[in-house]
Protein backbone atom coordinates (compact mmCIF):
# COMPACT_ATOMS: atom_id res chain seq x y z
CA UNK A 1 -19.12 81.37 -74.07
CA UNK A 2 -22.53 82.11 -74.44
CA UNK A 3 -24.32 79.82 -71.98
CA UNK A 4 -22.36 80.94 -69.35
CA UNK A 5 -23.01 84.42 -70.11
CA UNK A 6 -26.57 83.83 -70.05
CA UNK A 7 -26.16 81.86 -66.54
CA UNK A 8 -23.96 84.47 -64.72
CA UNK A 9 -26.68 87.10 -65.92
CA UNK A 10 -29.85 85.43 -64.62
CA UNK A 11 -30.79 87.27 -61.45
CA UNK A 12 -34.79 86.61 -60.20
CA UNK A 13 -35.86 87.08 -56.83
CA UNK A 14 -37.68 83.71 -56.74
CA UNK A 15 -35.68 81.77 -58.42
CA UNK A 16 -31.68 80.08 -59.05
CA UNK A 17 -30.18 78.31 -61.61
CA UNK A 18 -28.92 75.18 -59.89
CA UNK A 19 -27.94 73.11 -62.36
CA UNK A 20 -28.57 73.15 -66.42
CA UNK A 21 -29.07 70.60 -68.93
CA UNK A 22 -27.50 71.07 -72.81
CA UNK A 23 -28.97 68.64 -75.50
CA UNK A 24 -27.35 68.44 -79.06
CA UNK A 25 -29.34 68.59 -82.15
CA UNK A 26 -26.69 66.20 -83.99
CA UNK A 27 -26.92 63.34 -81.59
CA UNK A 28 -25.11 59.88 -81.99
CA UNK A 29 -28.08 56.73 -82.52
CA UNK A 30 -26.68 56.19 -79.24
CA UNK A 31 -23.32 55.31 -77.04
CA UNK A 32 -22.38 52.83 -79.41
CA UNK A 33 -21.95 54.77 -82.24
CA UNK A 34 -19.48 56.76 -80.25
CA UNK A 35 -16.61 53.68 -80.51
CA UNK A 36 -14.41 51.52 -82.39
CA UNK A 37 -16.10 48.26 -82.36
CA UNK A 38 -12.99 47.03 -81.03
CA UNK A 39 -13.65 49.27 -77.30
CA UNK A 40 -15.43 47.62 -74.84
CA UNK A 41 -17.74 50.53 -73.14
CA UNK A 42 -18.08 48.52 -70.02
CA UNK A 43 -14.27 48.30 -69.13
CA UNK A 44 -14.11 52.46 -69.62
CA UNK A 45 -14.89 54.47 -67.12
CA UNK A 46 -17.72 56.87 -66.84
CA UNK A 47 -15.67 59.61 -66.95
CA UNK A 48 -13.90 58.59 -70.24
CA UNK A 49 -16.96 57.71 -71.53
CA UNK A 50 -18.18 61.19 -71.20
CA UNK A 51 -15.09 62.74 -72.33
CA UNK A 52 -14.61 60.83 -75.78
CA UNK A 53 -18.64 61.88 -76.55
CA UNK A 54 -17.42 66.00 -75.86
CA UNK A 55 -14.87 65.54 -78.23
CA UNK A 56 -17.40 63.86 -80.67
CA UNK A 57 -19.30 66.91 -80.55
CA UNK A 58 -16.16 69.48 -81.23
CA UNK A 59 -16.48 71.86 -78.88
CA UNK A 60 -14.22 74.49 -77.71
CA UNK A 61 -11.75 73.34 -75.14
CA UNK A 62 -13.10 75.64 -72.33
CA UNK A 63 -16.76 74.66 -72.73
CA UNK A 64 -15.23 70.92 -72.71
CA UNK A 65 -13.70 71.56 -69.61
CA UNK A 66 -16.56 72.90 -68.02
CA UNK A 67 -19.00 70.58 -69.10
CA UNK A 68 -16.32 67.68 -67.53
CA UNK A 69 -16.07 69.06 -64.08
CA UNK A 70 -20.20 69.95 -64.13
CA UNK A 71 -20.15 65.66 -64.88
CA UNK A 72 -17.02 65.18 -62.12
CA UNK A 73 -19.37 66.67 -59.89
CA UNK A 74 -22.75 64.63 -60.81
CA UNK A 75 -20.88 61.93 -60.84
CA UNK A 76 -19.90 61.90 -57.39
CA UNK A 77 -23.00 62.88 -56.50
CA UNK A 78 -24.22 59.70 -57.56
CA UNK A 79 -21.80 57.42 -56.45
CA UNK A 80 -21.83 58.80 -52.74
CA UNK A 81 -25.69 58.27 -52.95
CA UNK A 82 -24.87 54.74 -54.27
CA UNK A 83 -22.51 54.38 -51.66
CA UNK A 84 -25.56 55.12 -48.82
């Protein structure tokens, strides 16, 4: 895995990689386009929202499964903010 290659190796005195952002060349016209007109996107949840778009894009299982729990954990970032 490449990205996380590049992540683990960063090493600056001034500065840490707290979070990072990926963006897709190939990208859907937008959520819609991800579903069977027949799903409803507002009875899923967000986190099998996110999941059916990673397996859109066909990526490798372990960069799936990291990319899920880095969304798990913004996620509940989020909510316990709403929450506040």
């Amino acid at each position: 895995m490449q990205l996380e290659s590049v992540i683990e190796g960063f090493r600056h005195d001034h500065a840490t990689i707290l979070k990072y952002r990926i963006s897709y060349k190939n990208k859907p016209l937008g959520t819609a386009s991800l579903y069977k007109e027949t799903q409803n996107i507002a009875e899923m949840s967000p986190s099998d929202v996110f999941k059916q778009r990673l397996e859109k894009e066909g990526l490798d299982e372990p960069v799936r499964n990291m990319l899920m729990e880095a969304f798990r954990q913004l996620l509940e970032e989020v909510e316990q903010k709403m929450e506040e």
